[in-house]
C-alpha atoms as a PDB file:
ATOM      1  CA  UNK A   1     178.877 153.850  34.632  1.00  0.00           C
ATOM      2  CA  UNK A   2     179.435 156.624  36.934  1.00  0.00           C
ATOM      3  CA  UNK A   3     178.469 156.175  40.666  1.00  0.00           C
ATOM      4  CA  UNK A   4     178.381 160.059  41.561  1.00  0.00           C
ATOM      5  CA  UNK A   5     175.470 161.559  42.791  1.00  0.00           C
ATOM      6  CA  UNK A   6     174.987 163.713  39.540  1.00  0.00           C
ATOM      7  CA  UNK A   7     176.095 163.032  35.984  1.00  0.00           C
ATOM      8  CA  UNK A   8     176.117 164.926  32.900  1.00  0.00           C
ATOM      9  CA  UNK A   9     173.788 163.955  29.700  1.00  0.00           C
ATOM     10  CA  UNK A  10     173.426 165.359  26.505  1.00  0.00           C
ATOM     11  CA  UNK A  11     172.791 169.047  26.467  1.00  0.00           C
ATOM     12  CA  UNK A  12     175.300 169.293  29.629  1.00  0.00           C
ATOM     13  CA  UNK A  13     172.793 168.589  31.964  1.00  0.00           C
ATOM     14  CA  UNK A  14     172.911 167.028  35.475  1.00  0.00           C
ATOM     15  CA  UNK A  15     170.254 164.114  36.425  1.00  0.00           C
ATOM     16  CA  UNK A  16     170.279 161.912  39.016  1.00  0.00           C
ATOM     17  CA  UNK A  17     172.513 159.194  38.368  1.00  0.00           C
ATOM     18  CA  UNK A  18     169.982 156.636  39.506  1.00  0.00           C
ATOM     19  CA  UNK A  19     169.023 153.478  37.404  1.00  0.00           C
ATOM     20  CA  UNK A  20     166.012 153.157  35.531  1.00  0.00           C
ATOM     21  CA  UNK A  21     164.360 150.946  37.706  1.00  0.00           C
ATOM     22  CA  UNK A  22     164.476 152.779  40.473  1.00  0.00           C
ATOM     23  CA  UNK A  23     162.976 155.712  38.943  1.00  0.00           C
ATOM     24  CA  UNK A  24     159.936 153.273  37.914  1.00  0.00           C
ATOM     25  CA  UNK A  25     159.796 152.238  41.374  1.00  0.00           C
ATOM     26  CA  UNK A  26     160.008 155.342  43.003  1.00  0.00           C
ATOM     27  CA  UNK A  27     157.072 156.870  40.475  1.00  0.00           C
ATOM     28  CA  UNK A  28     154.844 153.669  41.175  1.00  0.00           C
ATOM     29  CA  UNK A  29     155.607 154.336  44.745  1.00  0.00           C
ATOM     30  CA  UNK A  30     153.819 157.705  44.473  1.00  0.00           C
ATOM     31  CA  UNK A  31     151.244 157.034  42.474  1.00  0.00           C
ATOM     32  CA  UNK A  32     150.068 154.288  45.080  1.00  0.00           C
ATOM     33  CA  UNK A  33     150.344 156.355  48.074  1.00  0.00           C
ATOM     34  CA  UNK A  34     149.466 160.026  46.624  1.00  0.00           C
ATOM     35  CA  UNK A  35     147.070 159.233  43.631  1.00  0.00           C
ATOM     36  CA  UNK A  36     146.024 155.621  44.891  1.00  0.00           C
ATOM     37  CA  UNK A  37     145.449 156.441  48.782  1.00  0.00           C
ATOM     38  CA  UNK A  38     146.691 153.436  49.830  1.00  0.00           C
ATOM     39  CA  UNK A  39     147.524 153.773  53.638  1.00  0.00           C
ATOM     40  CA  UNK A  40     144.227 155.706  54.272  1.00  0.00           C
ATOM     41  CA  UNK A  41     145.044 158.583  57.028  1.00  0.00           C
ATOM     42  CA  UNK A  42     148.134 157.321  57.889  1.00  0.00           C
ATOM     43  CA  UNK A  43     149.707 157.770  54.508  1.00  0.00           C
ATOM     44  CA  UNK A  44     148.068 161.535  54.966  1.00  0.00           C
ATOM     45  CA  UNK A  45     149.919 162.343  57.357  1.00  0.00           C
ATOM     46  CA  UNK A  46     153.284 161.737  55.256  1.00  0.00           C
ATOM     47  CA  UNK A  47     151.799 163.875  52.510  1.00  0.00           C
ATOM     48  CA  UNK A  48     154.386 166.226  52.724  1.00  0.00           C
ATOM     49  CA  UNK A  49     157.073 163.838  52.090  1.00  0.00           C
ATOM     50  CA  UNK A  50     155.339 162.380  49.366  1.00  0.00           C
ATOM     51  CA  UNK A  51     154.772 166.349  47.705  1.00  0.00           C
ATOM     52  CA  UNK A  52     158.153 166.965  48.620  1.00  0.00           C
ATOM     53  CA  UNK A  53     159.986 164.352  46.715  1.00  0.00           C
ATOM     54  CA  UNK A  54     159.094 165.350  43.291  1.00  0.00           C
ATOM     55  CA  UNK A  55     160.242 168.506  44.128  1.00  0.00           C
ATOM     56  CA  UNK A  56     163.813 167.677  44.822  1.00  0.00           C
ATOM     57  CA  UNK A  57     164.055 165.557  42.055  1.00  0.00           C
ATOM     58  CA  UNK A  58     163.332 168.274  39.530  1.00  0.00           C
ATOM     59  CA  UNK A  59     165.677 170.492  41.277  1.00  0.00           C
ATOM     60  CA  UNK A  60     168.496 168.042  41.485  1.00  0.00           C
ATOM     61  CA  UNK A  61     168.073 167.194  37.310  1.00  0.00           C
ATOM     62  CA  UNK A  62     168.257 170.825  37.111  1.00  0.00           C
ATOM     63  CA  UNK A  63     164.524 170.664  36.001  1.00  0.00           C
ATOM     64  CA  UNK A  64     163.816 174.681  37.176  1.00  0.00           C
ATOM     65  CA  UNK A  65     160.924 175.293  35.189  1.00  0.00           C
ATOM     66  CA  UNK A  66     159.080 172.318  36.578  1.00  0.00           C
ATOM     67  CA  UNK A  67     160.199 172.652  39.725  1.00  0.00           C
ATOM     68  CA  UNK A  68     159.109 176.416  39.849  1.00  0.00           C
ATOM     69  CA  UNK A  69     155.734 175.344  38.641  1.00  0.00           C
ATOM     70  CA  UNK A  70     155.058 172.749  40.868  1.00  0.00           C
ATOM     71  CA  UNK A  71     156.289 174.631  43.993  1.00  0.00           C
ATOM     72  CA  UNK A  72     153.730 177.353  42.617  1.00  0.00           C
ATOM     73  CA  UNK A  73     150.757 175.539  42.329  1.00  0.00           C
ATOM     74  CA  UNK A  74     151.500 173.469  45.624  1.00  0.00           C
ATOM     75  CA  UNK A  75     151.934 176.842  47.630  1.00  0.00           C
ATOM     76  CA  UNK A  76     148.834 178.147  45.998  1.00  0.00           C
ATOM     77  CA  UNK A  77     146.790 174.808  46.538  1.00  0.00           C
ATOM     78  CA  UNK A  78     147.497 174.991  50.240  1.00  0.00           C
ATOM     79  CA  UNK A  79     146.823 178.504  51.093  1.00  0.00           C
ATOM     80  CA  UNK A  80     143.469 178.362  49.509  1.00  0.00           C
ATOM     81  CA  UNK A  81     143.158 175.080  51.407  1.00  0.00           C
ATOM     82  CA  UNK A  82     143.872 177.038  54.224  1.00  0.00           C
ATOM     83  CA  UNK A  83     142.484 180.612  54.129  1.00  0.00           C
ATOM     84  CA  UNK A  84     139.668 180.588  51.820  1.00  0.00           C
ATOM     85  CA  UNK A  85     138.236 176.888  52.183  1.00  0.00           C
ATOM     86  CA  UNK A  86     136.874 177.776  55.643  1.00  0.00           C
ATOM     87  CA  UNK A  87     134.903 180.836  54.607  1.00  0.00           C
ATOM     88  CA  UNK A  88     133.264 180.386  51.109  1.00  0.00           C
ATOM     89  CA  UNK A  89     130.346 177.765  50.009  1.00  0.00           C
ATOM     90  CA  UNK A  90     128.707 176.968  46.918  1.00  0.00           C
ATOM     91  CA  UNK A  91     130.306 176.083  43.940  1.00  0.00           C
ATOM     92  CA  UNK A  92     133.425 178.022  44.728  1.00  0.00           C
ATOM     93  CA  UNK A  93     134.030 176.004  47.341  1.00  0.00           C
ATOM     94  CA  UNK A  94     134.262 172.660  44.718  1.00  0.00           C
ATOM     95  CA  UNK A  95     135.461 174.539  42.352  1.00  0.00           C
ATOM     96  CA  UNK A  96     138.344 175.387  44.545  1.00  0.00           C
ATOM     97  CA  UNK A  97     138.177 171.407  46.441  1.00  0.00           C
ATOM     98  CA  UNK A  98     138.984 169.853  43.591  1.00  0.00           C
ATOM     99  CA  UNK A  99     141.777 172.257  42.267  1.00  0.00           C
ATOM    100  CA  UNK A 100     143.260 171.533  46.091  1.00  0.00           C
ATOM    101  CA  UNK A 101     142.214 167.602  45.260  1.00  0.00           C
ATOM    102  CA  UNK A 102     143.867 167.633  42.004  1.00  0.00           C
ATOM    103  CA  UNK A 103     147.041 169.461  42.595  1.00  0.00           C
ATOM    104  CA  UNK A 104     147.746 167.524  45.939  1.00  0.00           C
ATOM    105  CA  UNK A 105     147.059 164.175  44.682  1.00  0.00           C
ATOM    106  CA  UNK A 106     147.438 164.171  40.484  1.00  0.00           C
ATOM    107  CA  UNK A 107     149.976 166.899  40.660  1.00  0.00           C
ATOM    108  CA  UNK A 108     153.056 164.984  42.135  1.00  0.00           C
ATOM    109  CA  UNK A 109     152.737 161.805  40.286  1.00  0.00           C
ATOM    110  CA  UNK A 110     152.614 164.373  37.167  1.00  0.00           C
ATOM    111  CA  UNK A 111     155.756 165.728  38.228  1.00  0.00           C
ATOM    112  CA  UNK A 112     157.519 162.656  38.723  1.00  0.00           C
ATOM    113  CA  UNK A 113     156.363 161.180  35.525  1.00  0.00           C
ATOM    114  CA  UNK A 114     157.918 164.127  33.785  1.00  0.00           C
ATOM    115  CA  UNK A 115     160.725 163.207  35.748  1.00  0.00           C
ATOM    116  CA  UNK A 116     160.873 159.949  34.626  1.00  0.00           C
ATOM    117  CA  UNK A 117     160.321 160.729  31.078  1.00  0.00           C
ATOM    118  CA  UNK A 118     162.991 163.363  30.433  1.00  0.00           C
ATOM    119  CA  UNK A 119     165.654 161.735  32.522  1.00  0.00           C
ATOM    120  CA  UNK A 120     165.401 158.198  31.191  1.00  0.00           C
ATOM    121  CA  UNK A 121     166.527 157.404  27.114  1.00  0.00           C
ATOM    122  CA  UNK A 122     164.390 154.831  25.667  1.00  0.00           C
ATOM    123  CA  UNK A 123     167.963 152.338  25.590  1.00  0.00           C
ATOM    124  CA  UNK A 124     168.173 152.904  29.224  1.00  0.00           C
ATOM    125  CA  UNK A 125     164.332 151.883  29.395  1.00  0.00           C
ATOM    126  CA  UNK A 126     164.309 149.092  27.520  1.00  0.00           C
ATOM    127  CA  UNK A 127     167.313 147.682  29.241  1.00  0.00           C
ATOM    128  CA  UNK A 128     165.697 148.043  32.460  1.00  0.00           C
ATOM    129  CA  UNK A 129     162.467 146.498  31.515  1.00  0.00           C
ATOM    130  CA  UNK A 130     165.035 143.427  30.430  1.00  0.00           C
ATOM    131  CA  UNK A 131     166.931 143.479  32.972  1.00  0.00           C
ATOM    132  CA  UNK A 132     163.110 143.096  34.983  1.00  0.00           C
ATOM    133  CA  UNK A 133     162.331 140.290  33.194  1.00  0.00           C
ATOM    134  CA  UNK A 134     159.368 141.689  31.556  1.00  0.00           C
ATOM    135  CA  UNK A 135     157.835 139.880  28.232  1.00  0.00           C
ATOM    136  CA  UNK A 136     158.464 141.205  25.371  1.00  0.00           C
ATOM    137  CA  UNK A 137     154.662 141.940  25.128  1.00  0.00           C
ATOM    138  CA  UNK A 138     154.987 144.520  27.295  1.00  0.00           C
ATOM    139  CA  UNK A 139     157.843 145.779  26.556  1.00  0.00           C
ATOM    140  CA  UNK A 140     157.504 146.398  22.838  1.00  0.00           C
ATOM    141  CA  UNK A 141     154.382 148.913  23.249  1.00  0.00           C
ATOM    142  CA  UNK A 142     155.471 150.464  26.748  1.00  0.00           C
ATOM    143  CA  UNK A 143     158.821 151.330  24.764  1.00  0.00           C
ATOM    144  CA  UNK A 144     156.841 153.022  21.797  1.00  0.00           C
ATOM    145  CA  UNK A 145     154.390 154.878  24.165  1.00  0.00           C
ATOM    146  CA  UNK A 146     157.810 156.424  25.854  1.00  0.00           C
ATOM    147  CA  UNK A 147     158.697 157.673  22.484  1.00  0.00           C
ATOM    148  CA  UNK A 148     155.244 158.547  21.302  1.00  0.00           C
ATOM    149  CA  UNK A 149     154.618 161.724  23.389  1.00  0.00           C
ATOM    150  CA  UNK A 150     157.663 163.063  23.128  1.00  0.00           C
ATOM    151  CA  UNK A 151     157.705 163.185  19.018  1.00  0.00           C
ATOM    152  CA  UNK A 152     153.778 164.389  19.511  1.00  0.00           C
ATOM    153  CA  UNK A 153     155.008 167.217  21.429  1.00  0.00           C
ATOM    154  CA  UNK A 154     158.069 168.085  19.121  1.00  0.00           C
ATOM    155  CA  UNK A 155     155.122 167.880  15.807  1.00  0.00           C
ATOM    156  CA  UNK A 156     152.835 169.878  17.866  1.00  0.00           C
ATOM    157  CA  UNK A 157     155.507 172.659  18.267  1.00  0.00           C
ATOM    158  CA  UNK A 158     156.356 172.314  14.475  1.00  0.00           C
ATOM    159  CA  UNK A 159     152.457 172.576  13.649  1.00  0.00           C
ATOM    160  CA  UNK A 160     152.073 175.568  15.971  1.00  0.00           C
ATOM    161  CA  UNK A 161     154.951 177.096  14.553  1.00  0.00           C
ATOM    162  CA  UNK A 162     154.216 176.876  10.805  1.00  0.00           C
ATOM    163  CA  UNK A 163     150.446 178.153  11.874  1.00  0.00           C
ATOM    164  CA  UNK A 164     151.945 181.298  13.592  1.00  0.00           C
ATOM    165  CA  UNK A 165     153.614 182.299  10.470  1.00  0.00           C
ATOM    166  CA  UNK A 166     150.596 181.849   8.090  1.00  0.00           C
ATOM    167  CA  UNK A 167     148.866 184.159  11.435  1.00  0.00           C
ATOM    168  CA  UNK A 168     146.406 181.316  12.549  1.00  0.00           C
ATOM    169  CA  UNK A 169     146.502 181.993  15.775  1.00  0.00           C
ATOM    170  CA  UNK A 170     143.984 182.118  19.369  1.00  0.00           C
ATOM    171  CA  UNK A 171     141.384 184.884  19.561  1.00  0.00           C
ATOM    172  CA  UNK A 172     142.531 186.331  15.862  1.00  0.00           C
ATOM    173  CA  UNK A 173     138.859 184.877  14.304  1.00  0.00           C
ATOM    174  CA  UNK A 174     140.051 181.801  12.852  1.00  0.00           C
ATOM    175  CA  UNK A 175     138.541 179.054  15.225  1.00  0.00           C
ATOM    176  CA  UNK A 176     137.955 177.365  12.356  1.00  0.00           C
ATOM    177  CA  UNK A 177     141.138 177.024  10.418  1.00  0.00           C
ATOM    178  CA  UNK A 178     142.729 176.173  14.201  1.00  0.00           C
ATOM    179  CA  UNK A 179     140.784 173.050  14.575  1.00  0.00           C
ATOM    180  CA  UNK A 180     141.597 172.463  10.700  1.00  0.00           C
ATOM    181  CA  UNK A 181     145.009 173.694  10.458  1.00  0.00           C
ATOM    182  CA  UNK A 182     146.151 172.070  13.651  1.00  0.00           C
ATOM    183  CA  UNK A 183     143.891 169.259  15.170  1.00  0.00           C
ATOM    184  CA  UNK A 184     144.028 167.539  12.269  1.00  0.00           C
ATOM    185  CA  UNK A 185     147.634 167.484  10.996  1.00  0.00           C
ATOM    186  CA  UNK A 186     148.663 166.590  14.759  1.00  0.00           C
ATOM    187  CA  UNK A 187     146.063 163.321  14.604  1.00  0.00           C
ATOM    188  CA  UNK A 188     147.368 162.543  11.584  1.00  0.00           C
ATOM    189  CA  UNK A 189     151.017 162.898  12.488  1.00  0.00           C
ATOM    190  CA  UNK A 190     150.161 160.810  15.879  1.00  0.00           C
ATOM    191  CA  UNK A 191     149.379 157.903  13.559  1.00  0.00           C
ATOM    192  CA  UNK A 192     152.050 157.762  11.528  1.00  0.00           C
ATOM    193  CA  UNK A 193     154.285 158.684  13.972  1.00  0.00           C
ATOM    194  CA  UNK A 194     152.668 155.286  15.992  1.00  0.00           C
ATOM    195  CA  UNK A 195     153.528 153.342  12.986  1.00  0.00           C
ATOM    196  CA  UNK A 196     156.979 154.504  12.578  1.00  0.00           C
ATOM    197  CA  UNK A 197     157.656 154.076  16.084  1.00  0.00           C
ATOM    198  CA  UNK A 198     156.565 150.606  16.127  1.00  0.00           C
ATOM    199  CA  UNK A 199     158.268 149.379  12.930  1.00  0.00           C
ATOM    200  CA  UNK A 200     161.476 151.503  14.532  1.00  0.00           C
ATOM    201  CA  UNK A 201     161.363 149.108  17.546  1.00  0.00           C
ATOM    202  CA  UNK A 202     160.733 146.070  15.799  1.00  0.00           C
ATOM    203  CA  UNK A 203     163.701 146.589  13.115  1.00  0.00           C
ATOM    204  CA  UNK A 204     166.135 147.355  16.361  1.00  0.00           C
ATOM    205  CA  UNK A 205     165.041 143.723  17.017  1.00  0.00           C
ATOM    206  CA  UNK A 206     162.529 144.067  20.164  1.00  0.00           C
ATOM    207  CA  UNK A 207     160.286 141.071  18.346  1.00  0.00           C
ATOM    208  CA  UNK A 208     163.102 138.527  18.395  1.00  0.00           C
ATOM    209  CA  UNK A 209     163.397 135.537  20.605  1.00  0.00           C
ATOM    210  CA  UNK A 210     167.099 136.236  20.855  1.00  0.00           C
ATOM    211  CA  UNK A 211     168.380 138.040  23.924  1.00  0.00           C
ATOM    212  CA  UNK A 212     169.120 141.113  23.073  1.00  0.00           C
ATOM    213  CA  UNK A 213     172.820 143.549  23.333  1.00  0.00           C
ATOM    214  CA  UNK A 214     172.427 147.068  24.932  1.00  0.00           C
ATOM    215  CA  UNK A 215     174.942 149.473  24.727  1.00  0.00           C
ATOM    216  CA  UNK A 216     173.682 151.702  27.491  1.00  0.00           C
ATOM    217  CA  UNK A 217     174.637 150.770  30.969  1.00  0.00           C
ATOM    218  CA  UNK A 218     172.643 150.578  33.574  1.00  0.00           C
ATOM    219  CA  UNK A 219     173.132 149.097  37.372  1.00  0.00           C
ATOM    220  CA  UNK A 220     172.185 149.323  41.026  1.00  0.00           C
ATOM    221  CA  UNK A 221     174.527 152.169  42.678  1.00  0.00           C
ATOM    222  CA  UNK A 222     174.657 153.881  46.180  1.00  0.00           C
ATOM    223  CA  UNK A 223     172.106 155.963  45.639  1.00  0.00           C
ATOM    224  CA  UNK A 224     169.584 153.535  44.227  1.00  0.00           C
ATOM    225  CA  UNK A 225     169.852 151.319  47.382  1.00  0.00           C
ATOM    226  CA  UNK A 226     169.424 154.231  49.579  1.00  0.00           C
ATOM    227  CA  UNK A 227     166.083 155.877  47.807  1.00  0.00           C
ATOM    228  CA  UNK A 228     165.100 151.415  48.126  1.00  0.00           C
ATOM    229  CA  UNK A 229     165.756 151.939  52.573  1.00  0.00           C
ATOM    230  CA  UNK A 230     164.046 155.389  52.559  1.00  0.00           C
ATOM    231  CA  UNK A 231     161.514 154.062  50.471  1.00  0.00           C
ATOM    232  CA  UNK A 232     161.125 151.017  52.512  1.00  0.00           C
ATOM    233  CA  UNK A 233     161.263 153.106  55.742  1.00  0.00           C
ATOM    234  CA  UNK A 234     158.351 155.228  54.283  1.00  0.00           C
ATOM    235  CA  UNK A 235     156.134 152.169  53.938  1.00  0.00           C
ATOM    236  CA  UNK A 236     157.155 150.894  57.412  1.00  0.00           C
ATOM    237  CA  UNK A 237     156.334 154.482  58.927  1.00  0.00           C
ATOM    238  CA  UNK A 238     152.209 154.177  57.254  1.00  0.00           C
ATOM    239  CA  UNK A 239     152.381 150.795  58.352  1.00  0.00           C
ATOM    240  CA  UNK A 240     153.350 152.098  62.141  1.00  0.00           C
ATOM    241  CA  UNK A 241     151.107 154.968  62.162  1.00  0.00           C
ATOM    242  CA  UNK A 242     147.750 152.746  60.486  1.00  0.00           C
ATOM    243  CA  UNK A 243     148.417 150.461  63.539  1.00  0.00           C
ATOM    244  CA  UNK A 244     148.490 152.537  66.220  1.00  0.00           C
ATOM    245  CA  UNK A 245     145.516 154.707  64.449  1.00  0.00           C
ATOM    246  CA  UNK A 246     143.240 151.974  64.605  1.00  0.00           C
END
């Protein structure tokens, strides 16, 4: 396993070369503090770092797209926070509080959970959630759920695709024939697909009592106990500041 700070996948591009495990952690991490509030106002006042994070990650897995997106709709967020909050009322004002809400709080645990998702193969996942010591239980359905949206997406493009060239598309008068055309193949490709997925998992012998073989490597490197000490400095930093606040 390589120990670099970047490493190539498939499609020649660079991801973090952090282990599984502490990609879970990290987006757990941020879903407590940002999208739980645990900490209260201390943990506020390490929002940035927490908005911040997500940010770099996407950048560093050469993620642009996201990372444009989500440096867009941050920047936006806070200078409507800042400059229009103040002066408007009414429902624009919660119209525009809970875009501000949603972005800074849902937004970065969305980002990191896309993250998560395109940088981890489901080997890699499994073998972490082994390596964890998590039952099988768990594991089995958590394993087809991280497959699951991905093949929806890829049969949602197909759908859309096939649609386009029969010219079903948005605002052309066929509401209709969308909802029938493509609503209804997609839910009934999302149940086969959730059968296929599941039988997959079990024939790659997920259901077995024996321990399993994973050819995928995974371990703790450099860089996965220094995100564990930041991480750990973070929560010792709210900790700090919610003492001397109160």
């Amino acid at each position: 396993m390589q120990n670099g700070f970047m490493r190539a996948t498939k499609g020649n591009r660079s991801v973090l070369a952090l282990d599984p495990r502490t990609k879970l952690f990290l987006l757990i991490l941020l879903c407590i503090f940002s999208l739980g509030g645990a900490g209260g106002a201390a943990a506020t006042q390490l929002t940035p770092v927490l908005t911040l994070a997500p940010f770099l990650f996407l950048l560093a897995s050469a993620k642009w797209g996201g990372a444009f997106l989500y440096a867009t709709l941050y920047i936006i967020s806070h200078l409507l926070e800042i400059e229009v909050l103040p002066v408007i009322s009414g429902v624009p004002y919660i119209s525009i509080l809970l875009f501000c809400g949603a972005v800074s709080h849902f937004m970065p645990c969305i980002m990191m959970g896309y993250f998560v998702i395109s940088t981890i193969t489901v080997s890699e996942f499994v073998a972490a959630l082994e390596r964890s010591h998590i039952p099988q239980t768990i594991t089995i359905p958590l394993s087809v759920m991280f497959r699951f949206f991905p093949t929806v997406m890829e049969e949602f493009n197909a759908i859309n695709d096939a649609m386009r060239m029969r010219g079903i598309r948005f605002g052309g008068g066929h509401v209709g024939r969308i909802v029938e055309y493509r609503l209804i193949p997609l839910l009934i490709c999302s149940v086969k697909i959730g059968e296929e997925l599941s039988a997959a998992s079990l024939t790659r012998g997920l259901g077995t009592p024996v321990k399993r073989t994973n050819i995928c490597e995974i371990g703790f490197g450099f860089w996965d106990y220094l995100f564990f000490i930041l991480s750990f400095i973070f929560i010792c930093c709210v900790i700090w500041l919610d003492v001397i606040g109160g």
